[in-house]
N, C-alpha and C. Protein backbone atom coordinates (compact mmCIF):
# COMPACT_ATOMS: atom_id res chain seq x y z
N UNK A 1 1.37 -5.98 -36.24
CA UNK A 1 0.16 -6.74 -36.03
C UNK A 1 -1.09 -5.90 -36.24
N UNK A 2 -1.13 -4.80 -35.82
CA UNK A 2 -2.03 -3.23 -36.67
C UNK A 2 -2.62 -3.89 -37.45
N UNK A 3 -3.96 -3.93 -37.49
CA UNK A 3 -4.98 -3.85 -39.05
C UNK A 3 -4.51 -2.59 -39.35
N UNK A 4 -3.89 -2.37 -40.57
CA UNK A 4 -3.46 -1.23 -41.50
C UNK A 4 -4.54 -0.38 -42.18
N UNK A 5 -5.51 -0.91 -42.26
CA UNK A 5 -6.67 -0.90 -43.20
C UNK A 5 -7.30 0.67 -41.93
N UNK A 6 -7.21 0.18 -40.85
CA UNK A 6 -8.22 1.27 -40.29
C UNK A 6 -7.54 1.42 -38.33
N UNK A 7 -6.42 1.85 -38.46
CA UNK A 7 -6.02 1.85 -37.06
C UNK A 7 -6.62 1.99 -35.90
N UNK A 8 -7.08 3.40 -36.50
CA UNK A 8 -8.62 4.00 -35.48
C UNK A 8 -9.02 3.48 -35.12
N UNK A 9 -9.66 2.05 -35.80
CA UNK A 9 -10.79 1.54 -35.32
C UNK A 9 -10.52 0.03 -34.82
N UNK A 10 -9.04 0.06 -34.68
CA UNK A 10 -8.65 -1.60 -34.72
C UNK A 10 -8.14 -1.00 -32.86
N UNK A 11 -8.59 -2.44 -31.98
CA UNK A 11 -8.52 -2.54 -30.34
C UNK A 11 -7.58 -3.65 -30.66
N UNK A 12 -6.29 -3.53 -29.62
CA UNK A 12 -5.13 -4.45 -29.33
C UNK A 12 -5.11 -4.67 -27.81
N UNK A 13 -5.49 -5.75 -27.72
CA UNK A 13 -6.04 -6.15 -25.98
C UNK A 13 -4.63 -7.28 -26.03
N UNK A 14 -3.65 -6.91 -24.85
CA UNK A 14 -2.81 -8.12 -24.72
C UNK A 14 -3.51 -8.83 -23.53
N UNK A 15 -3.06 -9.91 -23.89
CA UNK A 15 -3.50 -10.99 -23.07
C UNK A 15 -2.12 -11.76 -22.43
N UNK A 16 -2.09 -12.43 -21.29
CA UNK A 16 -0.71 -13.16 -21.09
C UNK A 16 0.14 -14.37 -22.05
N UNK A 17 -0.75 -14.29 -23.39
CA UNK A 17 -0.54 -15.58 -24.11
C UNK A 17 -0.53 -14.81 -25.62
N UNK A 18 -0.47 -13.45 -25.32
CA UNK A 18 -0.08 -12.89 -27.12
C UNK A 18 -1.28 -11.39 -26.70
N UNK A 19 -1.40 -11.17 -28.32
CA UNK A 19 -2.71 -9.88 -27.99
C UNK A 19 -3.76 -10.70 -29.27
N UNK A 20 -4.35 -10.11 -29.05
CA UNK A 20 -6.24 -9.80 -29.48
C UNK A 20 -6.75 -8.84 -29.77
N UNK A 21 -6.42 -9.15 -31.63
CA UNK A 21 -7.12 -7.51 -32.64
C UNK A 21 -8.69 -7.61 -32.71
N UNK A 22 -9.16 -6.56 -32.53
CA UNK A 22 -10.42 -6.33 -32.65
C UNK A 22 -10.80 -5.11 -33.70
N UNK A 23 -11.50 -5.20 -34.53
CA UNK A 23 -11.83 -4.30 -35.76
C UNK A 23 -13.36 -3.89 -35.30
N UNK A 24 -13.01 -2.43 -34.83
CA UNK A 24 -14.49 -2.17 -34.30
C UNK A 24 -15.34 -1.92 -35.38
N UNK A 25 -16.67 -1.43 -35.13
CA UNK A 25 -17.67 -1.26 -36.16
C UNK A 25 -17.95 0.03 -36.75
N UNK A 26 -17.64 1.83 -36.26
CA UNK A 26 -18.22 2.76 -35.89
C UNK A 26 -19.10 3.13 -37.16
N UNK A 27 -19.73 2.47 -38.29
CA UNK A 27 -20.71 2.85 -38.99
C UNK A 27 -21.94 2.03 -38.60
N UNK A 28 -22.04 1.21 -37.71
CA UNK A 28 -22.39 0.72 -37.41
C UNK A 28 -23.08 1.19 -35.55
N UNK A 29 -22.17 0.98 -34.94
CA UNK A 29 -22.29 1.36 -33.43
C UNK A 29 -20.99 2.34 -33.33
N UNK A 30 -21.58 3.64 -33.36
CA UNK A 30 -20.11 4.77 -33.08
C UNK A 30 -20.06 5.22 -31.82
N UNK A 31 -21.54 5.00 -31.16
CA UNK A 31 -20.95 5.73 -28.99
C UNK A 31 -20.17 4.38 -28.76
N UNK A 32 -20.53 3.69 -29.17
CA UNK A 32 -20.13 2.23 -28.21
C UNK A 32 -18.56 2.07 -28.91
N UNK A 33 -18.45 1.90 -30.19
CA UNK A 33 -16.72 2.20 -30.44
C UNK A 33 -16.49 3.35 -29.95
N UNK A 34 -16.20 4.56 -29.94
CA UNK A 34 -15.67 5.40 -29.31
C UNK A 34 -15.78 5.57 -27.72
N UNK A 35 -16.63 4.76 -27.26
CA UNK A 35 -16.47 4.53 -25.45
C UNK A 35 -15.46 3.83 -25.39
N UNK A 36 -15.31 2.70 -26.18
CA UNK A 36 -14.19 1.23 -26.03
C UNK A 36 -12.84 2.57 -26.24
N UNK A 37 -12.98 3.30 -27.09
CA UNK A 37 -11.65 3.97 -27.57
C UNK A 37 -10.88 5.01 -26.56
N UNK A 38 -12.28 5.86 -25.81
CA UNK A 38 -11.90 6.99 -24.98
C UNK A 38 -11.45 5.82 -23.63
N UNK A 39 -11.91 4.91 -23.12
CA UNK A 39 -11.41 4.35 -22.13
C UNK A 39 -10.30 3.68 -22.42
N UNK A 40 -9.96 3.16 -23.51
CA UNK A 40 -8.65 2.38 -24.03
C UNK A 40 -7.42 3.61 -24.07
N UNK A 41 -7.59 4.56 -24.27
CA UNK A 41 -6.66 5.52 -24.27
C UNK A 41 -6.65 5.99 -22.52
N UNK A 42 -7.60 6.15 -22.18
CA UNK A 42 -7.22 6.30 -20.26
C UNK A 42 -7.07 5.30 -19.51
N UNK A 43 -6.36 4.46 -20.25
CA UNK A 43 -5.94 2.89 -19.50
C UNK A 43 -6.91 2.04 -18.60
N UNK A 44 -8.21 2.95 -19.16
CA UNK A 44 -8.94 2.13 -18.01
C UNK A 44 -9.38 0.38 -17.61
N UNK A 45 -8.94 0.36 -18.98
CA UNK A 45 -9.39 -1.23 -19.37
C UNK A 45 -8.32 -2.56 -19.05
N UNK A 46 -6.65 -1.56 -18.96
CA UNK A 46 -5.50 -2.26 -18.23
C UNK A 46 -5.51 -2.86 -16.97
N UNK A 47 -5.61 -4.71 -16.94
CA UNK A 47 -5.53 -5.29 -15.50
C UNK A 47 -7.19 -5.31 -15.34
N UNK A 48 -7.97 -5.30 -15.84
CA UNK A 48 -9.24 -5.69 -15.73
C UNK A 48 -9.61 -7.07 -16.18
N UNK A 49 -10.15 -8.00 -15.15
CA UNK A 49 -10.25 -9.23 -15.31
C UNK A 49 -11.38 -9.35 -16.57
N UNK A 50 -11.27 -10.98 -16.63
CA UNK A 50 -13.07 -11.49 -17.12
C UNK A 50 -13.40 -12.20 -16.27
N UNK A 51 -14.43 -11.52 -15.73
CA UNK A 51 -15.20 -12.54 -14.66
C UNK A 51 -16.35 -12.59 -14.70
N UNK A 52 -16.83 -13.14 -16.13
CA UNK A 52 -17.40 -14.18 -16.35
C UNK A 52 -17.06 -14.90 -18.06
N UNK A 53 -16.74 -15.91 -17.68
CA UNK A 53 -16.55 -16.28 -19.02
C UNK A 53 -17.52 -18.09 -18.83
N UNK A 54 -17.96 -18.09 -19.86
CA UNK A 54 -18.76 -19.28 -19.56
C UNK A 54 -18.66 -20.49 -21.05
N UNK A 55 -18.25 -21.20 -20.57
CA UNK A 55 -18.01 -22.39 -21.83
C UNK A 55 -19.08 -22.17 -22.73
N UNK A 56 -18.71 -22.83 -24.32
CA UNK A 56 -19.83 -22.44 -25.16
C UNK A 56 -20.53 -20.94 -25.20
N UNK A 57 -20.34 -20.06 -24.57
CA UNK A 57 -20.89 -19.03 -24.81
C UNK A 57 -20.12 -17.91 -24.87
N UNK A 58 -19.62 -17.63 -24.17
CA UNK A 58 -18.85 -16.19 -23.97
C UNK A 58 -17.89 -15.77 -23.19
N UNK A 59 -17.26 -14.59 -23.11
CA UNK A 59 -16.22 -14.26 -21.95
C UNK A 59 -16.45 -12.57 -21.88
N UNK A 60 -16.43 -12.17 -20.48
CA UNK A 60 -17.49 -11.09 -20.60
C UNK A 60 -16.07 -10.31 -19.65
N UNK A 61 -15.59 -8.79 -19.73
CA UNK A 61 -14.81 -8.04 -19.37
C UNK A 61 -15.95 -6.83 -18.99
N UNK A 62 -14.60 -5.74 -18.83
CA UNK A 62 -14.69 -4.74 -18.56
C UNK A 62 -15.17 -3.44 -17.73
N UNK A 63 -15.36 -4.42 -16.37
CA UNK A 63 -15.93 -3.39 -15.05
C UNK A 63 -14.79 -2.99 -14.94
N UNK A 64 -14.37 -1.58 -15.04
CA UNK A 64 -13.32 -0.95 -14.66
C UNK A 64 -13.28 -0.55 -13.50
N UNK A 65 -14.76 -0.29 -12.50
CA UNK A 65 -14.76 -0.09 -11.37
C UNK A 65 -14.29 -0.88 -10.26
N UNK A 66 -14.56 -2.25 -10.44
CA UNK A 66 -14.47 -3.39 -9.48
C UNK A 66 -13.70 -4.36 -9.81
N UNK A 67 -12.95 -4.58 -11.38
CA UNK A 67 -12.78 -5.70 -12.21
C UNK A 67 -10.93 -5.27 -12.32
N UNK A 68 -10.13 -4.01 -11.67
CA UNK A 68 -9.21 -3.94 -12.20
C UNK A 68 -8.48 -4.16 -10.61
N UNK A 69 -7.37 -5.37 -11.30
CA UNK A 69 -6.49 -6.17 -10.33
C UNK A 69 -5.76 -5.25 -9.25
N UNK A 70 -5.13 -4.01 -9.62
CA UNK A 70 -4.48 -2.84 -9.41
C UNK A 70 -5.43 -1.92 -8.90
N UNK A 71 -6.59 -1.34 -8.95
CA UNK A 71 -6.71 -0.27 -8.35
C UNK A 71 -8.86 -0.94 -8.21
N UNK A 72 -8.77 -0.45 -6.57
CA UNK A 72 -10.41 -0.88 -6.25
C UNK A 72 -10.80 -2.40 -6.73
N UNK A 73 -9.80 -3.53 -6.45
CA UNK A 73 -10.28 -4.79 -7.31
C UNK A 73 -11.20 -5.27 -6.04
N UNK A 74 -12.28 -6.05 -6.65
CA UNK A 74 -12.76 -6.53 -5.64
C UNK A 74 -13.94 -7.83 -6.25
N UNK A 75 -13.35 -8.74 -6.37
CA UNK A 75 -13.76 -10.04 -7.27
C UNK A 75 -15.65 -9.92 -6.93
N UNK A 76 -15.53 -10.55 -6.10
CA UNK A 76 -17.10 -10.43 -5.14
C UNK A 76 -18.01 -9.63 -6.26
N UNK A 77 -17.79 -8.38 -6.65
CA UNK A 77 -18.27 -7.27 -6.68
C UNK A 77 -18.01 -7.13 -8.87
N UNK A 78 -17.31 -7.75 -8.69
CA UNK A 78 -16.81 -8.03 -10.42
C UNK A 78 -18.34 -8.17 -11.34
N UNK A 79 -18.18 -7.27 -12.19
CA UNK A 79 -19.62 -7.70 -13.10
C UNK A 79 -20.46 -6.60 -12.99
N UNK A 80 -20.43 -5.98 -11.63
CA UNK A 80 -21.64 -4.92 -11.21
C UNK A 80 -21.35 -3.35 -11.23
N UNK A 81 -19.89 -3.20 -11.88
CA UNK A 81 -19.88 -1.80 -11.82
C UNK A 81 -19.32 -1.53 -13.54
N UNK A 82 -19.07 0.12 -13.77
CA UNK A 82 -18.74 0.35 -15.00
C UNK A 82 -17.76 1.64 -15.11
N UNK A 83 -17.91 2.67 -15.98
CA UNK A 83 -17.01 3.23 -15.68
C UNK A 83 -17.72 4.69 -15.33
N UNK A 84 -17.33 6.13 -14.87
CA UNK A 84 -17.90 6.90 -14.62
C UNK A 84 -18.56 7.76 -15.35
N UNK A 85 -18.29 7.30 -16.58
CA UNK A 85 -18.85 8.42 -18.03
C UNK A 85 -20.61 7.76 -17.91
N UNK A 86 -21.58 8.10 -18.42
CA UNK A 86 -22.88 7.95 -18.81
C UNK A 86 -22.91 6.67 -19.68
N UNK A 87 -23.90 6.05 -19.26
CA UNK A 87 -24.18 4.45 -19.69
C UNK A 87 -24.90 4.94 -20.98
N UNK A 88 -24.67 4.09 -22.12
CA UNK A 88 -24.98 4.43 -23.79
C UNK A 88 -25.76 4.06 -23.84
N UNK A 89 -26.56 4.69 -24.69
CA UNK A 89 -28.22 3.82 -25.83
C UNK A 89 -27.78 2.98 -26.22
N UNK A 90 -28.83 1.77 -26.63
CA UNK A 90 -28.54 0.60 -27.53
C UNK A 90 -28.16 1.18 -28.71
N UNK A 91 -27.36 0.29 -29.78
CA UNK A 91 -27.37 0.52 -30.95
C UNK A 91 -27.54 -0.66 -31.74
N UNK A 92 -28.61 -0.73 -31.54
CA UNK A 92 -29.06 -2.46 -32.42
C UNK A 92 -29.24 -2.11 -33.87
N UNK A 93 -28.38 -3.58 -34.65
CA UNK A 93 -28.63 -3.44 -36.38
C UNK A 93 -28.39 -4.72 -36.71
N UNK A 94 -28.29 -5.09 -37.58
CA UNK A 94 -28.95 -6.36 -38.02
C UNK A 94 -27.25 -7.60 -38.21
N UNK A 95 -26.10 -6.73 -37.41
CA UNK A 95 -25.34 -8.02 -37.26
C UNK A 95 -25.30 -8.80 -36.35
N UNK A 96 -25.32 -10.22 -37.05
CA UNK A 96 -25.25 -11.23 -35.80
C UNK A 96 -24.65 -11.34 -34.93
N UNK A 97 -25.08 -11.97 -33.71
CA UNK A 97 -23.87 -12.22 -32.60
C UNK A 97 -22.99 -13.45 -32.85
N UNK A 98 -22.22 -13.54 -33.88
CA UNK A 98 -21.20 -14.92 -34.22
C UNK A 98 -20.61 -14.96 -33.65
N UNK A 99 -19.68 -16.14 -33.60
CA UNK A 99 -18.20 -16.63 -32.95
C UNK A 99 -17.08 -15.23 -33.19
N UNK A 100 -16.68 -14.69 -32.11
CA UNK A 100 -16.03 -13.63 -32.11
C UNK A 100 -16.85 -12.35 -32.51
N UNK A 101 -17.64 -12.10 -32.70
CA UNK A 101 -18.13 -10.92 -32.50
C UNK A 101 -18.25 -10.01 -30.76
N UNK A 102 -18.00 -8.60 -30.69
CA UNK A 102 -17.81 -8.11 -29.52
C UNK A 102 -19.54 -7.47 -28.97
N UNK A 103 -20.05 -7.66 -28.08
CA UNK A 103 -21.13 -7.20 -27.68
C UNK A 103 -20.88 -6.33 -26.29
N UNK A 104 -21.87 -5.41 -26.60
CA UNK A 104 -21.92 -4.29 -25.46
C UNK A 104 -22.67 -5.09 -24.01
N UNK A 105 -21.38 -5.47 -22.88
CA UNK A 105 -22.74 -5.97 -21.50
C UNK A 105 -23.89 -4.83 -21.55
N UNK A 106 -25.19 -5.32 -20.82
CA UNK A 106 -25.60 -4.15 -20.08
C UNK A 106 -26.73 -4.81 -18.67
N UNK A 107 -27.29 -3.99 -18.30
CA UNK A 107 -27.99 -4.54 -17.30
C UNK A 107 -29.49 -4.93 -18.11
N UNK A 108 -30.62 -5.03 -16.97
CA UNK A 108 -32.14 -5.34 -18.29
C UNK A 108 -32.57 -4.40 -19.18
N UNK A 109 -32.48 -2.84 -18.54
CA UNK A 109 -32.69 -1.69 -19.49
C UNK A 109 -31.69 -2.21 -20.71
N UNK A 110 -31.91 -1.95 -21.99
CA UNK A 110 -30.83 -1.91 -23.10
C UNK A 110 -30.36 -0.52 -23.63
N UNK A 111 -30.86 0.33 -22.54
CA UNK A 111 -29.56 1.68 -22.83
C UNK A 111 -28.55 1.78 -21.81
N UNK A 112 -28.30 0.97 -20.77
CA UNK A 112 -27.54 0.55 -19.96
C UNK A 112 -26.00 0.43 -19.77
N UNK A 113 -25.76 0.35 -21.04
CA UNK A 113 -24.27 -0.06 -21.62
C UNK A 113 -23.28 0.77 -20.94
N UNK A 114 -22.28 0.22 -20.82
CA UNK A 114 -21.41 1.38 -20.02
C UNK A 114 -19.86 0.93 -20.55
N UNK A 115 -19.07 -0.06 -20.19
CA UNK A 115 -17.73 0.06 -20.31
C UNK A 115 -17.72 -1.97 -20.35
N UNK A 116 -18.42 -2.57 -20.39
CA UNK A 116 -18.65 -4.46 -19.62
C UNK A 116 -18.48 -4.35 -21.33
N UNK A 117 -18.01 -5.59 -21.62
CA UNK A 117 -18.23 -6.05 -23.28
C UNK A 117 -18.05 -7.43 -22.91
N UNK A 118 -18.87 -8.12 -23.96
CA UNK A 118 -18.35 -9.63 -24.21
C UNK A 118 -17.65 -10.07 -25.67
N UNK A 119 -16.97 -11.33 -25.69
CA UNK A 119 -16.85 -11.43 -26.75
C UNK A 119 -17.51 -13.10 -27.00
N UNK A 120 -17.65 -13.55 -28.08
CA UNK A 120 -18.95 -15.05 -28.13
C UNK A 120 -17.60 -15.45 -28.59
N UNK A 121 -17.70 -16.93 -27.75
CA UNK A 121 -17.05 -17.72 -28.47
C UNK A 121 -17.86 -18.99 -29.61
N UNK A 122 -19.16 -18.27 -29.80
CA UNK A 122 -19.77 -19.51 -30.63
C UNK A 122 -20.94 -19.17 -31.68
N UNK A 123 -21.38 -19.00 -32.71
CA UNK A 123 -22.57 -18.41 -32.73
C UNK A 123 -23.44 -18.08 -31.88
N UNK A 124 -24.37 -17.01 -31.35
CA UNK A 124 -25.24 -16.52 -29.99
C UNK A 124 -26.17 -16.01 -31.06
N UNK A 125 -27.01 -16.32 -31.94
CA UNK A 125 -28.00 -16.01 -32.51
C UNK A 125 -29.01 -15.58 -31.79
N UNK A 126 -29.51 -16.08 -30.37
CA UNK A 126 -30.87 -16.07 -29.50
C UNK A 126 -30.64 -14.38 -29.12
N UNK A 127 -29.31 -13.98 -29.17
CA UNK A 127 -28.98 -12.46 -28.57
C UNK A 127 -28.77 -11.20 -29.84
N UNK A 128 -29.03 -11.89 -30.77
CA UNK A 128 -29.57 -10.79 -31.88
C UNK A 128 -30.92 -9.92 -31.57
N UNK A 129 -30.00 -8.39 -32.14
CA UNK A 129 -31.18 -7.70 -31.95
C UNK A 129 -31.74 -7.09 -30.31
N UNK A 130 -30.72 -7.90 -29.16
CA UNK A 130 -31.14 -7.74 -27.77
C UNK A 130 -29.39 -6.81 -27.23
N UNK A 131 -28.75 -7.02 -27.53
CA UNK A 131 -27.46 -6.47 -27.38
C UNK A 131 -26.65 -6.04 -28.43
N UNK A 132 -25.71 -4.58 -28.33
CA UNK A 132 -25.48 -4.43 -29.51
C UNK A 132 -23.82 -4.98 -29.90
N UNK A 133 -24.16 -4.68 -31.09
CA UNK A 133 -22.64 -5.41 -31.37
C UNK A 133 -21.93 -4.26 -32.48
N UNK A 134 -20.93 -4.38 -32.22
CA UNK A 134 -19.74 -3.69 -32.47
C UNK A 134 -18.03 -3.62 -32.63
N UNK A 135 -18.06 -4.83 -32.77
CA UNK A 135 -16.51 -5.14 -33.29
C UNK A 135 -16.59 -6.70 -33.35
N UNK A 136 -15.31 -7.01 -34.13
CA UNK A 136 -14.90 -8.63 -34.23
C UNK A 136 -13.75 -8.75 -34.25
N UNK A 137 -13.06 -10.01 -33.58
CA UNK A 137 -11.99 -10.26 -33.52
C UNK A 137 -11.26 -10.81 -34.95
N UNK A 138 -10.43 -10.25 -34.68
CA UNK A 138 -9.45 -10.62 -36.50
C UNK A 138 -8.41 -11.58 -36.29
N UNK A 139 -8.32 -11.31 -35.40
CA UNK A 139 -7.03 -12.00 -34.72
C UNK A 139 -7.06 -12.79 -33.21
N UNK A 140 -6.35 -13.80 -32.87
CA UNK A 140 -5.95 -14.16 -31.84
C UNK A 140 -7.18 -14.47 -30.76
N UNK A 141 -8.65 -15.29 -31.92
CA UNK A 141 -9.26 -15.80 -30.93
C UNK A 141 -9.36 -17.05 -30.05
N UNK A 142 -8.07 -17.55 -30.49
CA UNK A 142 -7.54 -18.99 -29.84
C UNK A 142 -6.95 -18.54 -28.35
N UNK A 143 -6.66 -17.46 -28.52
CA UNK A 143 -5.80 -16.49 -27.07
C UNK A 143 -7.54 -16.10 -25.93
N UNK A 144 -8.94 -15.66 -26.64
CA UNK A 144 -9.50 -15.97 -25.98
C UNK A 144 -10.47 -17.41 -25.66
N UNK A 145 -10.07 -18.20 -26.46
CA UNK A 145 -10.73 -19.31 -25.89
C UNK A 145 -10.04 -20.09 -25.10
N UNK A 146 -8.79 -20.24 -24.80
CA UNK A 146 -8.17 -19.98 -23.81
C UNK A 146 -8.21 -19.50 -22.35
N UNK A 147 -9.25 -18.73 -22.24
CA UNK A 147 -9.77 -17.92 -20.89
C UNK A 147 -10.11 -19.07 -20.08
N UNK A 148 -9.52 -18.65 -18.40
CA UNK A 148 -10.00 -19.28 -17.64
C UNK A 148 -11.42 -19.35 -17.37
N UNK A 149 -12.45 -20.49 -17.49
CA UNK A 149 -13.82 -20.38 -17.23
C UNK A 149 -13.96 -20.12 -15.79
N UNK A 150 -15.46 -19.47 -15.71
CA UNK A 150 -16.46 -19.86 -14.35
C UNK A 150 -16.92 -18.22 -14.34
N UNK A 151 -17.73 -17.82 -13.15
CA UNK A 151 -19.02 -16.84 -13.02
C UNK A 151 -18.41 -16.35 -11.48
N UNK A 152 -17.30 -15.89 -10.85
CA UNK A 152 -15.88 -15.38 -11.75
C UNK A 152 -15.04 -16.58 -11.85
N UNK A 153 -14.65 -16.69 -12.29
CA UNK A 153 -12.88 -18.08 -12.42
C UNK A 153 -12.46 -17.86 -11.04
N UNK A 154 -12.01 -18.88 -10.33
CA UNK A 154 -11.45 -18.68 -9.08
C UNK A 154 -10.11 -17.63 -9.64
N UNK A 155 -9.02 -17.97 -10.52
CA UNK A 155 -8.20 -17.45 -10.88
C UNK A 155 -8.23 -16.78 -11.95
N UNK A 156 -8.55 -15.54 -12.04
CA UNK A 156 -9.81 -15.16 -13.55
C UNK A 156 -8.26 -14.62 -14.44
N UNK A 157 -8.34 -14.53 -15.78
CA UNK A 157 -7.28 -14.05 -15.99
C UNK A 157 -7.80 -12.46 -16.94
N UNK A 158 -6.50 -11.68 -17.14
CA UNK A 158 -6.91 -10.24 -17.40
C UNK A 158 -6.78 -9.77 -18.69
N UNK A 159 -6.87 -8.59 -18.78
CA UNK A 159 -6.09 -7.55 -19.80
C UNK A 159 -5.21 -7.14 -19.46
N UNK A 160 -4.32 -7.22 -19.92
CA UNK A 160 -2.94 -6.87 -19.36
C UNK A 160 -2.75 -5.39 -20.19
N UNK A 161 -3.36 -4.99 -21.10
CA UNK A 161 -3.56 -3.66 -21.51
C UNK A 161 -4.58 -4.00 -22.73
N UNK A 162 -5.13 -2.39 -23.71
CA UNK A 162 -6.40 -2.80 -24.34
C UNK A 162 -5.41 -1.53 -24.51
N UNK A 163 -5.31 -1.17 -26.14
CA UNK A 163 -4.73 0.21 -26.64
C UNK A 163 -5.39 0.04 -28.35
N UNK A 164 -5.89 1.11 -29.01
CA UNK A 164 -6.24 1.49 -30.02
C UNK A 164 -4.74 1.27 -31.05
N UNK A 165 -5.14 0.80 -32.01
CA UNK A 165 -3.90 0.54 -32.81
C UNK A 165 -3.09 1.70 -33.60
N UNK A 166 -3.90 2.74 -33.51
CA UNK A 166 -3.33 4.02 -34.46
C UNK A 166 -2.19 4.75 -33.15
N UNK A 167 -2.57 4.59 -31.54
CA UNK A 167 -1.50 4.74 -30.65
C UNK A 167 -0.30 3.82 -30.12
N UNK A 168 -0.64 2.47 -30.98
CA UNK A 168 0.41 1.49 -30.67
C UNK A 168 1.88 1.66 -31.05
């Protein structure tokens, strides 16, 4: 299932309903792919809910602090933490936020970024240029539209792991 083309740069997020290739960007945004990569290799991103995913718009992951089912989970608190490495500069460039494209969360500062990503489930044009973007799904975005909704889902569902495809 590997994009062959560029392992390195291809993210394999299983989900309970299959996995979800993601073809990152790094000529594009390279701290922000290689954050997704150094935490995908320290499992940090394994058992981390989405809690928030919101119809028509998006489904937003990756508090590793508060967001992972297994270790420090704490729903309440989901959304507001990140991981312990240094929160990234923006890296804004002129791709859109489309249907499946991956965007960096952050707080109002936009060097903020830390380990939170979303992915759009719809065109998000209004967020061009305000968040950066850095990967797209190639594969298996029927697996995230699928996501349980709400701002968190009472029953939010996870990553059941997130691994770089050149270690798969």
């Amino acid at each position: 299932m590997a994009d062959d083309k560029d392992p390195e740069n291809t993210i394999l997020i299983e989900l309970k309903g299959g996995t979800v290739m993601i073809a990152l960007m790094p000529d594009i945004a390279p701290d922000h792919c290689a954050r997704m990569k150094e935490l995908a290799r320290e499992g940090a991103y394994d058992n981390v809910i989405f809690h928030r995913v919101i119809d028509g718009f998006m489904a937003q992951t990756g508090d590793v602090q508060h967001g992972n089912t297994e270790s420090g989970f704490d729903l309440r608190r989901a959304g507001t933490g990140g991981s312990s490495k240094p929160n990234l500069k923006a890296e804004f460039s002129r791709i859109p936020h489309d249907r499946g494209t991956i965007g960096a969360a952050r707080a109002q500062n936009p060097d903020s970024a830390n380990s939170q990503f979303f992915i759009n489930f719809k065109d998000n044009h209004f967020l061009n240029g305000q968040y950066t973007v850095y990967g797209r799904v190639t594969q298996g975005m029927e697996l995230v539209d699928a996501l349980t909704r709400g701002e968190p889902p009472a029953n939010p569902d996870k990553m059941l792991s997130m691994k770089v495809a050149a270690d798969a």
